[in-house]
Protein backbone atom coordinates (compact mmCIF):
# COMPACT_ATOMS: atom_id res chain seq x y z
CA UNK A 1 108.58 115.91 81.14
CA UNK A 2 111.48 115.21 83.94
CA UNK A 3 113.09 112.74 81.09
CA UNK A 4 112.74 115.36 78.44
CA UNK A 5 114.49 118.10 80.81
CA UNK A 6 117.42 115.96 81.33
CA UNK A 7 118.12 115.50 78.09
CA UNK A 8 118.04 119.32 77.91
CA UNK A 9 120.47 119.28 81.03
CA UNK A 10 123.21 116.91 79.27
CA UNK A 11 123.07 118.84 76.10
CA UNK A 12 124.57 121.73 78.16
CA UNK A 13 126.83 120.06 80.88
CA UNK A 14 128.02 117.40 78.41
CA UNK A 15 129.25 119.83 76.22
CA UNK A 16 131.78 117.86 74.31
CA UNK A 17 129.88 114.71 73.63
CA UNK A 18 129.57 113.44 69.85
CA UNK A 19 125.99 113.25 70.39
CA UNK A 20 126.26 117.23 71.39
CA UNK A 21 128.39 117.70 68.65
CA UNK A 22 126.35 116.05 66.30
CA UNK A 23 123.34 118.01 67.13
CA UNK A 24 124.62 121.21 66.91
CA UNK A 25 126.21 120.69 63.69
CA UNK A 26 123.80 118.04 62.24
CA UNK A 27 120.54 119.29 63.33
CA UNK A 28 120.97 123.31 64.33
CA UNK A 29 123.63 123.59 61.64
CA UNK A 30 125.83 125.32 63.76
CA UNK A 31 123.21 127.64 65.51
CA UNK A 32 122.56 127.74 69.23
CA UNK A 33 120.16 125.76 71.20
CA UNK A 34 118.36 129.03 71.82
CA UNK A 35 118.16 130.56 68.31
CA UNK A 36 117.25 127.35 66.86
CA UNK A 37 113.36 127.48 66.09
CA UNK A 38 111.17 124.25 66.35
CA UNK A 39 110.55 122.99 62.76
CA UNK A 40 108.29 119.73 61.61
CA UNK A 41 112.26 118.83 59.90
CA UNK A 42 113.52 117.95 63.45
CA UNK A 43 112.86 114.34 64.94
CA UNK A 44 110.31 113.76 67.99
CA UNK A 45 113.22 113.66 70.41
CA UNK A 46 114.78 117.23 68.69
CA UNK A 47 111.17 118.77 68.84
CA UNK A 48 110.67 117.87 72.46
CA UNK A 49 113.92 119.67 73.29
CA UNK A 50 112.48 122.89 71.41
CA UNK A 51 109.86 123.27 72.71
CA UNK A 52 110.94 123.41 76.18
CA UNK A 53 113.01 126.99 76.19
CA UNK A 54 110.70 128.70 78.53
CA UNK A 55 110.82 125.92 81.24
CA UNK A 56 114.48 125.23 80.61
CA UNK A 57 114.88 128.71 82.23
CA UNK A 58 113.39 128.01 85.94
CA UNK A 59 116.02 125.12 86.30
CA UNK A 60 119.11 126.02 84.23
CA UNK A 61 121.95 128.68 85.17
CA UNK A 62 125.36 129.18 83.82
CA UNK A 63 128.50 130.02 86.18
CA UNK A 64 131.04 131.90 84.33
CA UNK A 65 134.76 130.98 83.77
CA UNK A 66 136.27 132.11 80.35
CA UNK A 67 133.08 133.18 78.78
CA UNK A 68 133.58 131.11 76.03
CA UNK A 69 130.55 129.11 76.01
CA UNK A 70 127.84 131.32 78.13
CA UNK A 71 125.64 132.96 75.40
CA UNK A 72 125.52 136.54 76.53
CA UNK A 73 122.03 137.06 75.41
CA UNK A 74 120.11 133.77 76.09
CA UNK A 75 122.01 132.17 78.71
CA UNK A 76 121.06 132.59 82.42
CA UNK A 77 124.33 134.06 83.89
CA UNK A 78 123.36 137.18 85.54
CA UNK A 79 120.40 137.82 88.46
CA UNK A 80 119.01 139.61 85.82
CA UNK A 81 118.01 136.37 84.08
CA UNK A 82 118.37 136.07 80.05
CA UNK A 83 119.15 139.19 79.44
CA UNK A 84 117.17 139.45 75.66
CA UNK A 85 114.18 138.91 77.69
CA UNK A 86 114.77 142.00 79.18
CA UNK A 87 116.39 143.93 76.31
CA UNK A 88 113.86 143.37 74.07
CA UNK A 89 115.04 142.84 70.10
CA UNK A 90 116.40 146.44 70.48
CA UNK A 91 119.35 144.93 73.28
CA UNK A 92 121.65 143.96 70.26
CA UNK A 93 121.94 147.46 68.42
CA UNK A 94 122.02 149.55 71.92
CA UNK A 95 124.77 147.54 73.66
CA UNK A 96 126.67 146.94 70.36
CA UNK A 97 127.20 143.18 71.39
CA UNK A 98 125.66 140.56 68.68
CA UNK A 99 122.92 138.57 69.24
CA UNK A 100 124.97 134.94 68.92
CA UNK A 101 128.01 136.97 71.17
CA UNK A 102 129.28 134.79 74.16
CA UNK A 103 129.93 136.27 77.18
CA UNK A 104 133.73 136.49 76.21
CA UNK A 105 133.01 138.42 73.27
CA UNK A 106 131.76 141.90 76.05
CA UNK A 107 135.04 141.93 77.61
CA UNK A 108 138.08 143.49 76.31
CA UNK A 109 141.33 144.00 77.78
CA UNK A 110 140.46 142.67 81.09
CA UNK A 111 137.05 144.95 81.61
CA UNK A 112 133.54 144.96 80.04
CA UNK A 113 133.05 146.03 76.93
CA UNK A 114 129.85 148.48 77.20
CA UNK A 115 128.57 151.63 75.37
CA UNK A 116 127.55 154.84 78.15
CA UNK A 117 124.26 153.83 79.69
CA UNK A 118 121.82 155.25 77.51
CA UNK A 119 118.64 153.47 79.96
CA UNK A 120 118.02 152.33 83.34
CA UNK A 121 118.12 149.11 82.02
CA UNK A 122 121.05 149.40 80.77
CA UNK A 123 122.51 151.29 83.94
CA UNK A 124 121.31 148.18 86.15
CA UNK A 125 122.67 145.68 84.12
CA UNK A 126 126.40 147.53 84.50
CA UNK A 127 126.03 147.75 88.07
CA UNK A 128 125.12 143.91 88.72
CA UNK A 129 128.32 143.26 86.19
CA UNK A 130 130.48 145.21 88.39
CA UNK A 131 130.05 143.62 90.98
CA UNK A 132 130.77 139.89 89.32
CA UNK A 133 134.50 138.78 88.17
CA UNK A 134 135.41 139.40 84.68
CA UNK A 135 135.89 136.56 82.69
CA UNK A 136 139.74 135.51 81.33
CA UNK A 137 141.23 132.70 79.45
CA UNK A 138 142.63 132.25 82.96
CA UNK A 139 139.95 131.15 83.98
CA UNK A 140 137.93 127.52 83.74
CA UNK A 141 135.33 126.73 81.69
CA UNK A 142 131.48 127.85 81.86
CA UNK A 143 130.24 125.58 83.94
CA UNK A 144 126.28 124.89 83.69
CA UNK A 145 124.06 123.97 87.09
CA UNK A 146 120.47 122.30 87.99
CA UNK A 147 118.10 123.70 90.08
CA UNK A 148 118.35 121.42 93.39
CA UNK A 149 116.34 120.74 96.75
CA UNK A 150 117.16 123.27 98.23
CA UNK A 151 115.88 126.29 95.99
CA UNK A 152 120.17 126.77 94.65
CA UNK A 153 122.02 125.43 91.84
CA UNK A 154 124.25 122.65 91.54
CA UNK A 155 126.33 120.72 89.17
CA UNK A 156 124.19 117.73 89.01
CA UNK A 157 120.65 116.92 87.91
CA UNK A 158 117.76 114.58 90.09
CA UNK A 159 114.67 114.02 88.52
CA UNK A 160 113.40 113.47 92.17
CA UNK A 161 113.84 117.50 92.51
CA UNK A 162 112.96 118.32 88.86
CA UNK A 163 109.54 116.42 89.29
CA UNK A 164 108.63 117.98 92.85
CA UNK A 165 109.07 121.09 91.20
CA UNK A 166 106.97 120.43 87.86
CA UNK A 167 104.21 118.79 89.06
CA UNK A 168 100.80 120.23 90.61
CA UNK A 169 101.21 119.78 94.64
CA UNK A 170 98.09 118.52 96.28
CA UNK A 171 96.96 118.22 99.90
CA UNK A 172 98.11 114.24 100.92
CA UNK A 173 94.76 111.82 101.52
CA UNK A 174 94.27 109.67 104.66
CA UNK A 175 93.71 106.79 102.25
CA UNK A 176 96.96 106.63 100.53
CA UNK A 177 98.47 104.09 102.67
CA UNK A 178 95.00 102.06 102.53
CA UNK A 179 96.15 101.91 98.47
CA UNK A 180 99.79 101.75 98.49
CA UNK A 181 101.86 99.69 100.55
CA UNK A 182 104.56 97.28 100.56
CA UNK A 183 102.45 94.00 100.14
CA UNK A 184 99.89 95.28 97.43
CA UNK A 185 99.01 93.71 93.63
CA UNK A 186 100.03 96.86 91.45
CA UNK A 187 97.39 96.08 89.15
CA UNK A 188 94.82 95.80 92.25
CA UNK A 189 96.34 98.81 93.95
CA UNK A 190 95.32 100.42 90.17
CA UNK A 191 92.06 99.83 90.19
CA UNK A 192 91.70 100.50 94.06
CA UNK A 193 93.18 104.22 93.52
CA UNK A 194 91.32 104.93 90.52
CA UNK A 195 88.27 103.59 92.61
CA UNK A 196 89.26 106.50 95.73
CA UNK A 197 90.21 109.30 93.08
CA UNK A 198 85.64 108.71 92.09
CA UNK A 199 86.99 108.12 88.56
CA UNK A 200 86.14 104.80 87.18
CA UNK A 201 83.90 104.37 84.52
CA UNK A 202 81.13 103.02 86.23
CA UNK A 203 77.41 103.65 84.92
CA UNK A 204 76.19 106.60 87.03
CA UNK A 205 79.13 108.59 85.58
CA UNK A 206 79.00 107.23 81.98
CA UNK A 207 75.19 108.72 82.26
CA UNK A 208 77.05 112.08 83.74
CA UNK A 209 78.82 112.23 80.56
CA UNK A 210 76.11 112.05 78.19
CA UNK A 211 76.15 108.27 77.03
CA UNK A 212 73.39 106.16 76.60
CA UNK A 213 73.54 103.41 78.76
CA UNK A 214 71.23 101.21 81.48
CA UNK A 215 71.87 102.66 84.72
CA UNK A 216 71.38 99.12 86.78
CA UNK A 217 73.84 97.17 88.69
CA UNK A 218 74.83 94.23 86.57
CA UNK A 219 75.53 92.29 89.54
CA UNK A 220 72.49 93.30 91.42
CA UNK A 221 70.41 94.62 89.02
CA UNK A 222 68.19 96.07 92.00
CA UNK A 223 70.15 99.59 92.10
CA UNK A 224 71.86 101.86 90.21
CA UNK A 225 75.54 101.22 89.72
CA UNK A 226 78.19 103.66 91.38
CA UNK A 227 81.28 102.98 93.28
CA UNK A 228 79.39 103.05 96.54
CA UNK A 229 76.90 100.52 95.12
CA UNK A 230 79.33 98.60 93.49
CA UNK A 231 82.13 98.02 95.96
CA UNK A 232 79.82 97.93 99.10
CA UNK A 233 76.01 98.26 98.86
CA UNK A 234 75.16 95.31 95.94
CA UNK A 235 74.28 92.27 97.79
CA UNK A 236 76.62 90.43 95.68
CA UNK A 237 79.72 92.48 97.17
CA UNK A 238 77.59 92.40 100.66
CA UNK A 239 77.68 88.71 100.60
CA UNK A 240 81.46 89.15 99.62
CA UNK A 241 82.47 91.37 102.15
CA UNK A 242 80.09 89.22 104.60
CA UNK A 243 82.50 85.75 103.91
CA UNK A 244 85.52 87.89 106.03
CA UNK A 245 83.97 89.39 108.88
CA UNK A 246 86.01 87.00 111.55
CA UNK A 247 88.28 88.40 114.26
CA UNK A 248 88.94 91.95 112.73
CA UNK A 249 85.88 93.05 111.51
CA UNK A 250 82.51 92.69 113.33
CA UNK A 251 80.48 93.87 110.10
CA UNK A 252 81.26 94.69 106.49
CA UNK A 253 82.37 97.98 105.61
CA UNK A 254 79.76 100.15 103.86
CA UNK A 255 82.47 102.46 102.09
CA UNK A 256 85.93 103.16 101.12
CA UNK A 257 86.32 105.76 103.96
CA UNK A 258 85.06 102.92 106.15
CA UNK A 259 87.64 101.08 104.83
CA UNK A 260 90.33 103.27 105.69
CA UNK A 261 88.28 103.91 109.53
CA UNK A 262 88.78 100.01 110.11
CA UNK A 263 92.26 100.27 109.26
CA UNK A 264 92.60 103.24 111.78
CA UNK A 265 91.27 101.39 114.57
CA UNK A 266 92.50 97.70 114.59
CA UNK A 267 94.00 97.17 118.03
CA UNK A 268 96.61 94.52 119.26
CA UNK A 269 99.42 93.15 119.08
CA UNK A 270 99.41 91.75 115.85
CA UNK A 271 97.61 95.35 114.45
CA UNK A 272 100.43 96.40 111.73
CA UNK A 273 100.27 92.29 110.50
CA UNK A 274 96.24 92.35 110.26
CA UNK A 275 96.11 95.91 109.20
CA UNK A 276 98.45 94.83 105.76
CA UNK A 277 95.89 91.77 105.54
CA UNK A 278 93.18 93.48 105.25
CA UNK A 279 94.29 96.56 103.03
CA UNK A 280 95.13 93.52 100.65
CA UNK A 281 91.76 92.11 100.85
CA UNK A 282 90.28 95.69 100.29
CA UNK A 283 92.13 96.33 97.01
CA UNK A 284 91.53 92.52 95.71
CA UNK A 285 87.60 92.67 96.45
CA UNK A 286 87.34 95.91 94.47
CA UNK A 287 89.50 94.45 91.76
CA UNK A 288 87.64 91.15 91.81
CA UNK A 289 84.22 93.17 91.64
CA UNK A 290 85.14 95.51 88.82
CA UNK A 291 86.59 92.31 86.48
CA UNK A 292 83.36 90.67 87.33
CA UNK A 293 81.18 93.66 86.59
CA UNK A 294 83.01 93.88 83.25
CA UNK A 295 83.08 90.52 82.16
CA UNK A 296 78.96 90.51 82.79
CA UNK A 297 78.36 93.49 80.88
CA UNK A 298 81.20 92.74 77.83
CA UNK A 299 81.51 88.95 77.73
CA UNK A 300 78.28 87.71 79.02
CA UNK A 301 80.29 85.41 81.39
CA UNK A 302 78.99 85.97 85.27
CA UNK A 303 80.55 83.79 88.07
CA UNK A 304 78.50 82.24 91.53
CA UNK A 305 78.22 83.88 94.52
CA UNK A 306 80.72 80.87 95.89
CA UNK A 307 82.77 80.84 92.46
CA UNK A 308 83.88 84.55 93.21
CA UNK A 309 84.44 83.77 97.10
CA UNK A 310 87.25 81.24 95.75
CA UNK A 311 88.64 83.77 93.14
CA UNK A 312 89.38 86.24 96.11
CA UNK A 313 90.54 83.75 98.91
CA UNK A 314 92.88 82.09 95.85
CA UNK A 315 94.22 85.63 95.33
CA UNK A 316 94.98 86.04 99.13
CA UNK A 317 96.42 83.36 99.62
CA UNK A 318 98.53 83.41 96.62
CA UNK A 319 99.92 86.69 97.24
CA UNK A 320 100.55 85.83 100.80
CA UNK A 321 102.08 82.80 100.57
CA UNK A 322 104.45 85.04 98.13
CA UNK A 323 105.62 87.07 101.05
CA UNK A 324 108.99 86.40 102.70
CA UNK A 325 108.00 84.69 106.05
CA UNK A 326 111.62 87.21 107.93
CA UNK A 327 109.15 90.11 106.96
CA UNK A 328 107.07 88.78 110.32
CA UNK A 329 108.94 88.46 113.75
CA UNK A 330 109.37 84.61 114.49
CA UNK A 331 107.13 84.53 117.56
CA UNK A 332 103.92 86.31 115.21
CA UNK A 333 101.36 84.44 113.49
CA UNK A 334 102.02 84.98 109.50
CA UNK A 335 100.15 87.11 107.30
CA UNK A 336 98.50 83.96 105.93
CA UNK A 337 97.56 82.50 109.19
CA UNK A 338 96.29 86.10 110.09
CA UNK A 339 94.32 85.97 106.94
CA UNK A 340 92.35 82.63 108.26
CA UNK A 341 91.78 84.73 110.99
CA UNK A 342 89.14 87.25 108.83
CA UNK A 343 87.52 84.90 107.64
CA UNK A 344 84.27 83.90 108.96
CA UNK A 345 83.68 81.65 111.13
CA UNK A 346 87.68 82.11 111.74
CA UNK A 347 89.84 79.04 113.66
């Protein structure tokens, strides 16, 4: 969405581009952007653009100069907002100005061009135009602006902005930093968030949904599967969690808001060190279980309780041994020697 909107934004500001140029005579055969109607004849990209009028018009505004480019009827240049919006289809005929005029084309001799007010409408819009300069050949170009951070307009577009402003705004979780930080595996941090959010597939929710399937922990196969069960209550990810309760933790967790409790509470001087440690070793155990889960139930292949131990402690250590040691003061321990440290019995 943010990518498609700034390709809407350089069509305007980058006026005299070829690409522009092209488009407009190529592709809208020398019709406006806004009385251009989407058509299954335009490309994917040119479809994209059309279809995005009505959002175009939170973000987009036009500054007057000469009025040569500044649609009078579709363009955002008054407080009024596009003023065919407000007009209606009758706004052509009752102001006399045509529906493809620019902005240049209502002024004559220096003043605005208007029939007497025949509605209030009508009356407001010649008040707000009073008050704003006329345009003149004097004058610079129409100059078109972004919506930016601070609720204005400006001459330059950030997609930071644009996507703050587009997307749904939720209350932040206390676990995010348990699932991303600097040290994580993306593709462990994945399947950690997705495993927070309640929405992996696991077999208590693929029964939720209507599917046929056996509702037993492959791993287990003592309880039902769930991400609770899974990640914390199966003996096999008990026994897990049970090979790394050294230093930092006395007992296993029982759940991912234990999880994010332990992190909360680890004391010392060393706390921020052990803290990344073990946020690591959270997201590669629930990775670790959920491969394992899924190559039991689609491959038939199912590792040792020990096997799996050495698939986790070779993922540690491989990912910390990764890490640039200047991250860690000289005097501290590393994040590999802090790692030796939860596992039990530690050194």
């Amino acid at each position: 969405m943010v990518f498609r909107l700034k390709r809407l934004w350089l069509f305007f500001y980058v006026s005299g581009s070829l690409w522009v140029l092209w488009l407009i005579n190529n592709r809208f055969r020398g019709r406006s952007f806004w009385l251009t109607n989407d058509s299954t004849r335009f490309s994917r990209t040119v479809r994209s653009m059309l279809q995005l009028k009505q959002e175009l018009q939170l973000f987009l505004r036009c500054n007057v100069g000469d009025g040569s480019r500044a649609l009078f009827w579709f363009d955002y240049w008054t407080e009024l907002g596009p003023l065919h919006m407000l007009f209606g289809s009758s706004g052509p005929r009752s102001l006399r100005i045509p529906l493809t005029a620019t902005v240049s084309q209502a002024v004559s001799n220096g003043h605005w061009n208007l029939p007497p007010v025949r509605s209030e409408i009508a009356e407001t819009l010649q008040i707000i135009l009073s008050t704003m300069p006329v345009p003149s050949a004097a004058n610079s170009g129409d100059v078109y602006l972004w919506r930016n951070q601070s609720g204005g307009f400006g001459p330059s577009f950030s997609s930071r902005v644009t996507w703050k402003r587009i997307r749904d705004h939720s209350p932040s979780v206390d676990w995010y930093k348990v699932v991303w930080f600097k040290e994580e595996i993306p593709r462990c941090s994945f399947i950690s968030w997705t495993a927070f959010l309640g929405r992996l597939p696991t077999r208590d929710r693929l029964i939720s949904w209507g599917l046929s399937v056996q509702p037993g922990c492959v791993l287990c196969s003592v309880a039902d599967e769930s991400i609770s069960h899974l990640f914390f209550h199966c003996s096999f990810a008990a026994a897990t969690w049970n090979r790394f309760c050294g230093r930092y933790t006395a007992s296993p967790p029982v759940s991912l808001a234990a999880v994010v409790q332990l992190c909360q509470r680890i004391q010392g001087p060393q706390a921020p060190q052990a803290v990344a440690v073990l946020k690591l070793l959270n997201q590669i155990i629930i990775y670790s279980l959920w491969r394992e889960r899924n190559a039991r139930i689609f491959q038939g292949l199912s590792s040792s309780q020990e096997a799996f131990f050495r698939v986790v402690d070779r993922a540690m250590r491989d990912r910390l041994l990764s890490l640039s040691r200047t991250t860690v003061p000289a005097p501290s321990p590393t994040l590999l020697e802090l790692y030796f440290w939860f596992l039990s019995p530690y050194s």
